[in-house]
N, C-alpha and C. Protein backbone atom coordinates (compact mmCIF):
# COMPACT_ATOMS: atom_id res chain seq x y z
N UNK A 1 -61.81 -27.90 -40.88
CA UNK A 1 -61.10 -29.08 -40.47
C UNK A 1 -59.77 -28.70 -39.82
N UNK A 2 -59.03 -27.45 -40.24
CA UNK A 2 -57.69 -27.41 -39.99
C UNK A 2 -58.06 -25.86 -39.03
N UNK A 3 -57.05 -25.76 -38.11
CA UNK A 3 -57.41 -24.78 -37.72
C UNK A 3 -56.17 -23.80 -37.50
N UNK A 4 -55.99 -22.71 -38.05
CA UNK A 4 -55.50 -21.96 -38.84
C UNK A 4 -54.73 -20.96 -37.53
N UNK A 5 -53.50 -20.57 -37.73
CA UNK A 5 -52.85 -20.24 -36.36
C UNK A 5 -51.92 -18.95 -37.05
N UNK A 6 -51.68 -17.77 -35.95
CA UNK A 6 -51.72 -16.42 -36.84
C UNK A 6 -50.40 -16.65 -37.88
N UNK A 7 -49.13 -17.34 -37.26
CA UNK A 7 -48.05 -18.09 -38.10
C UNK A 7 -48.11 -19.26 -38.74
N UNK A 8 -47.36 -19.21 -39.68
CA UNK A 8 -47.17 -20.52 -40.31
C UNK A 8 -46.36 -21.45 -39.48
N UNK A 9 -47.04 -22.41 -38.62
CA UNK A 9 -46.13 -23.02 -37.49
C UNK A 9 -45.15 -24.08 -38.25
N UNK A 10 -45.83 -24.55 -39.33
CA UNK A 10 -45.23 -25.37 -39.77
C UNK A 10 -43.61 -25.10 -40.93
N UNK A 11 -43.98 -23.89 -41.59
CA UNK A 11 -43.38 -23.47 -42.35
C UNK A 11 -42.18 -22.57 -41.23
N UNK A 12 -42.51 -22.31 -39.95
CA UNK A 12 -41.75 -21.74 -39.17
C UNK A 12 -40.81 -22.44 -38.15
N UNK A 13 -40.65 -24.00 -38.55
CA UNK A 13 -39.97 -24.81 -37.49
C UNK A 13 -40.90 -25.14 -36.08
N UNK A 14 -41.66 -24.94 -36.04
CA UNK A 14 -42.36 -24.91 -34.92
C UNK A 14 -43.40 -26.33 -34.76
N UNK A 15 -42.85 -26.87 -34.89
CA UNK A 15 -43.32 -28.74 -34.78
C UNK A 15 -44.38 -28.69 -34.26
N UNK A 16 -44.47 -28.56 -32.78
CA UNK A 16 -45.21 -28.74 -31.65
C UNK A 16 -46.53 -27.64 -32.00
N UNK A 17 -46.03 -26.90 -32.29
CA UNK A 17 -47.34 -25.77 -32.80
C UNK A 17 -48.42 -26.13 -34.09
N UNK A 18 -47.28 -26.98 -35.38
CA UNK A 18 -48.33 -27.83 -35.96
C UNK A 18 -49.02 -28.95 -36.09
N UNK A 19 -48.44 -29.79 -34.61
CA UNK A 19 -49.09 -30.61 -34.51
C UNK A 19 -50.30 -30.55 -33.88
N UNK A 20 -50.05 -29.72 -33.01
CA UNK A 20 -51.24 -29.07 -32.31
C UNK A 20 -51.99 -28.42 -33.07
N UNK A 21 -51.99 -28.19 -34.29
CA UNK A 21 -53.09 -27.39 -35.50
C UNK A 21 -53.73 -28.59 -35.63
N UNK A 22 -53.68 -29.81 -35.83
CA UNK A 22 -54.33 -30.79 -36.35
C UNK A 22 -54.79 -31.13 -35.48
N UNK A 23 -56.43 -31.69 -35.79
CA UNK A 23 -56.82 -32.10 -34.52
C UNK A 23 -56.92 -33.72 -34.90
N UNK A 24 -57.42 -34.20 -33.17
CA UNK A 24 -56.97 -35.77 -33.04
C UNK A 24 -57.97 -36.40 -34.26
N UNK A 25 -59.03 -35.96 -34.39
CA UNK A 25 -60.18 -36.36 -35.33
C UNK A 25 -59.19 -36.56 -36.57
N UNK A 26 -59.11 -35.64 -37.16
CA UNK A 26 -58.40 -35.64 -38.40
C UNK A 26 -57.36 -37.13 -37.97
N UNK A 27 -56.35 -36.70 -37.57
CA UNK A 27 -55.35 -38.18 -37.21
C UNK A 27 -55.71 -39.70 -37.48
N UNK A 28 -57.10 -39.75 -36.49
CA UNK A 28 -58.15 -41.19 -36.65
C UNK A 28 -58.90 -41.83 -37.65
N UNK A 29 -58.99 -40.32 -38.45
CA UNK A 29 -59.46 -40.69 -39.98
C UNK A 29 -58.39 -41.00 -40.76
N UNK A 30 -57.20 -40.76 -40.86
CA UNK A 30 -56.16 -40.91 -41.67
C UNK A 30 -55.35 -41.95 -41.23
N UNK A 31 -55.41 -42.20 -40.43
CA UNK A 31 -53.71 -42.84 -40.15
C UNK A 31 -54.77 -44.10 -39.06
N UNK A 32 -54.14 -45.60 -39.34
CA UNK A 32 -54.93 -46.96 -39.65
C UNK A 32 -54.32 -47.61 -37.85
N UNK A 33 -54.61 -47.13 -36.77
CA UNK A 33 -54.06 -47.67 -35.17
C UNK A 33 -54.66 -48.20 -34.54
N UNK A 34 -54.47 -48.90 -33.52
CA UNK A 34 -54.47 -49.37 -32.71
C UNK A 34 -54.70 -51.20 -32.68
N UNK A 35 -55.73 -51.98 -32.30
CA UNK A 35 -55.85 -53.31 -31.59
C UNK A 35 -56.03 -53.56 -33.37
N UNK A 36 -55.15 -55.03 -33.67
CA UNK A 36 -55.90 -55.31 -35.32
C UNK A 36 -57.50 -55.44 -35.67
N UNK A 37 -58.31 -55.79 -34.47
CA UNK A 37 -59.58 -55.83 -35.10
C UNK A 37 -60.47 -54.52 -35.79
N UNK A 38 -59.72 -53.45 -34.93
CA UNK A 38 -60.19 -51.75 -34.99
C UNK A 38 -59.17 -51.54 -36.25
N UNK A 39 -58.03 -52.03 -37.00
CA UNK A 39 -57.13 -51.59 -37.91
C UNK A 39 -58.17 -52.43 -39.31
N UNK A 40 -58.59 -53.31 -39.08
CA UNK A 40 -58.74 -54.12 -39.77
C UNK A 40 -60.25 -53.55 -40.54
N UNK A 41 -61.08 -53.34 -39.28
CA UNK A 41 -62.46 -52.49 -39.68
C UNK A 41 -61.79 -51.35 -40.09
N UNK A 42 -61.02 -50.18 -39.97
CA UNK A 42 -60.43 -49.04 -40.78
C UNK A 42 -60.32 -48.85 -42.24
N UNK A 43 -59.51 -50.51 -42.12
CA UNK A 43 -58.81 -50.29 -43.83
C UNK A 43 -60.45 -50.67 -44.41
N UNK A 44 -61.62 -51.82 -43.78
CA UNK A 44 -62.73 -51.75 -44.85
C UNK A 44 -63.14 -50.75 -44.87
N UNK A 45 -63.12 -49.91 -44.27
CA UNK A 45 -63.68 -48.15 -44.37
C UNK A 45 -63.61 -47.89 -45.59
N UNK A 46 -61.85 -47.72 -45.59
CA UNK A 46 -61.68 -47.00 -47.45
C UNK A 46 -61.46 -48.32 -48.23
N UNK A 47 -61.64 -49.68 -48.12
CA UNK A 47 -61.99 -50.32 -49.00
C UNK A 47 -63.78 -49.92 -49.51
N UNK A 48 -64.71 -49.92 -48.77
CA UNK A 48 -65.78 -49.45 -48.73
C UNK A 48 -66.27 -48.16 -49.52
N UNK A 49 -65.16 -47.41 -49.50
CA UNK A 49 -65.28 -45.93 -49.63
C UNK A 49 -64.81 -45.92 -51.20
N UNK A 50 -64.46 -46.82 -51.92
CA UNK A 50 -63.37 -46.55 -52.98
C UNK A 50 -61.98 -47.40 -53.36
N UNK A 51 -61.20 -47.77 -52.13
CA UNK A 51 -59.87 -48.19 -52.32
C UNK A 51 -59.55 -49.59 -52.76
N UNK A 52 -59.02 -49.54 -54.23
CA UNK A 52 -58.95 -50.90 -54.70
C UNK A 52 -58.36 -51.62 -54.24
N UNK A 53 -56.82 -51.02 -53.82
CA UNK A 53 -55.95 -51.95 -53.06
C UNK A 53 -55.30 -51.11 -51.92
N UNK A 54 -55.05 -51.91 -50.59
CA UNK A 54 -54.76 -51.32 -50.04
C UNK A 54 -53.39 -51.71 -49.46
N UNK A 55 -52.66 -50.96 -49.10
CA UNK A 55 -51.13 -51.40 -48.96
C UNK A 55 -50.85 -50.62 -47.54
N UNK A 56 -51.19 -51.16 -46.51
CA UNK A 56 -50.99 -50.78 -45.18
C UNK A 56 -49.08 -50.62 -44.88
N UNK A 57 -48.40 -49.87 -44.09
CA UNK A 57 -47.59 -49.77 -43.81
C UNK A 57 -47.57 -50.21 -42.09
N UNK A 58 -47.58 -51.26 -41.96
CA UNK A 58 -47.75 -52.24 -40.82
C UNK A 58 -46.58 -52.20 -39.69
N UNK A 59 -46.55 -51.68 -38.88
CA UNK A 59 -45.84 -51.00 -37.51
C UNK A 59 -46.57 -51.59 -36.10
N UNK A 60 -45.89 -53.00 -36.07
CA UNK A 60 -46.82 -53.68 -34.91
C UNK A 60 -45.56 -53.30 -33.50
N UNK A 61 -46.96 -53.43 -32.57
CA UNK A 61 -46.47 -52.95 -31.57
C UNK A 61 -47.22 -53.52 -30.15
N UNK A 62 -45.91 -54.62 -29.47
CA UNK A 62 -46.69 -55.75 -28.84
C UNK A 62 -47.29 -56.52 -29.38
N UNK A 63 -47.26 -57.35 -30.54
CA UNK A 63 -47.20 -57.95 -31.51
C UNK A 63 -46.62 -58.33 -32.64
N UNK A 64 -46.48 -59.65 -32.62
CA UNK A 64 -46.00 -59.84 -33.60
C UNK A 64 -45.94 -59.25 -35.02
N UNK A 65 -45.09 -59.21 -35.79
CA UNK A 65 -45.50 -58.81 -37.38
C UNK A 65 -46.28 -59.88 -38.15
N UNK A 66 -45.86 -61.14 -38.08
CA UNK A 66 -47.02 -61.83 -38.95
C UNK A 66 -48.33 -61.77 -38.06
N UNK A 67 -48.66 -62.23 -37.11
CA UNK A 67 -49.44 -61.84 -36.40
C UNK A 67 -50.50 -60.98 -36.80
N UNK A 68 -49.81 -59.25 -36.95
CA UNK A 68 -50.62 -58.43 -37.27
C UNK A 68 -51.06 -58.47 -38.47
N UNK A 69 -49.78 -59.12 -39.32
CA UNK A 69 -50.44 -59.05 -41.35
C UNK A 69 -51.90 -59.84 -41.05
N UNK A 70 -51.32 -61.41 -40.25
CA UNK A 70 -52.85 -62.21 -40.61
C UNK A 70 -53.83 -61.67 -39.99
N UNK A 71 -53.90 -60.60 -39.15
CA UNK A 71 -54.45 -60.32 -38.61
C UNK A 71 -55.63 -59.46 -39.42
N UNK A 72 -54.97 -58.93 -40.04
CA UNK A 72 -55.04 -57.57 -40.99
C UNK A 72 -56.46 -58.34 -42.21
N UNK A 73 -55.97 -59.35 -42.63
CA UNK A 73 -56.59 -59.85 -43.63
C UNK A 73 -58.53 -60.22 -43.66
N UNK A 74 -59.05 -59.94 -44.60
CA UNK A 74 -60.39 -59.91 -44.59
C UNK A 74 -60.87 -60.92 -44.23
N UNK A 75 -59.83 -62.33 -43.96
CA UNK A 75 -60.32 -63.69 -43.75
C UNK A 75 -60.26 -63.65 -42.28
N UNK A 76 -59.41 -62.74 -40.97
CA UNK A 76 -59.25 -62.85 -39.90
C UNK A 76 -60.64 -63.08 -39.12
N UNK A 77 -61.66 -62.85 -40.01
CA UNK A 77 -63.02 -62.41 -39.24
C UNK A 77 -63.25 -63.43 -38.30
């Protein structure tokens, strides 16, 4: 999954070098972006997967904030 670089880029200040260790895959699985209908199918992922509750850290962008909460919600369907 991680792909392993001859320095420790990260442990070496080297930002750009560990971000570039991670690949975009990894990113898309973890971290909950883009349009709310694609955020919204995400979070049922790991509701699906396990997650009892989920507590999104909601960073709208070109949108409103309530907007995106109701958006967010299992009733938006």
């Amino acid at each position: 999954m991680w792909r392993r670089t001859p320095s420790s880029t990260a442990g070496s200040g080297d930002r750009k070098g560990a971000l570039a260790a991670i690949p975009d895959e990894v990113v898309d699985q973890l971290v909950v972006h883009g349009p709310v209908d694609e955020c919204r199918a995400h979070v049922q992922r790991y509701v699906d997967n396990g997650v009892t509750i989920a507590a999104p850290m909601v960073i709208p962008i070109g949108i409103d904030l309530a907007d995106a909460v109701a958006g967010l919600s299992p009733s938006a369907d």
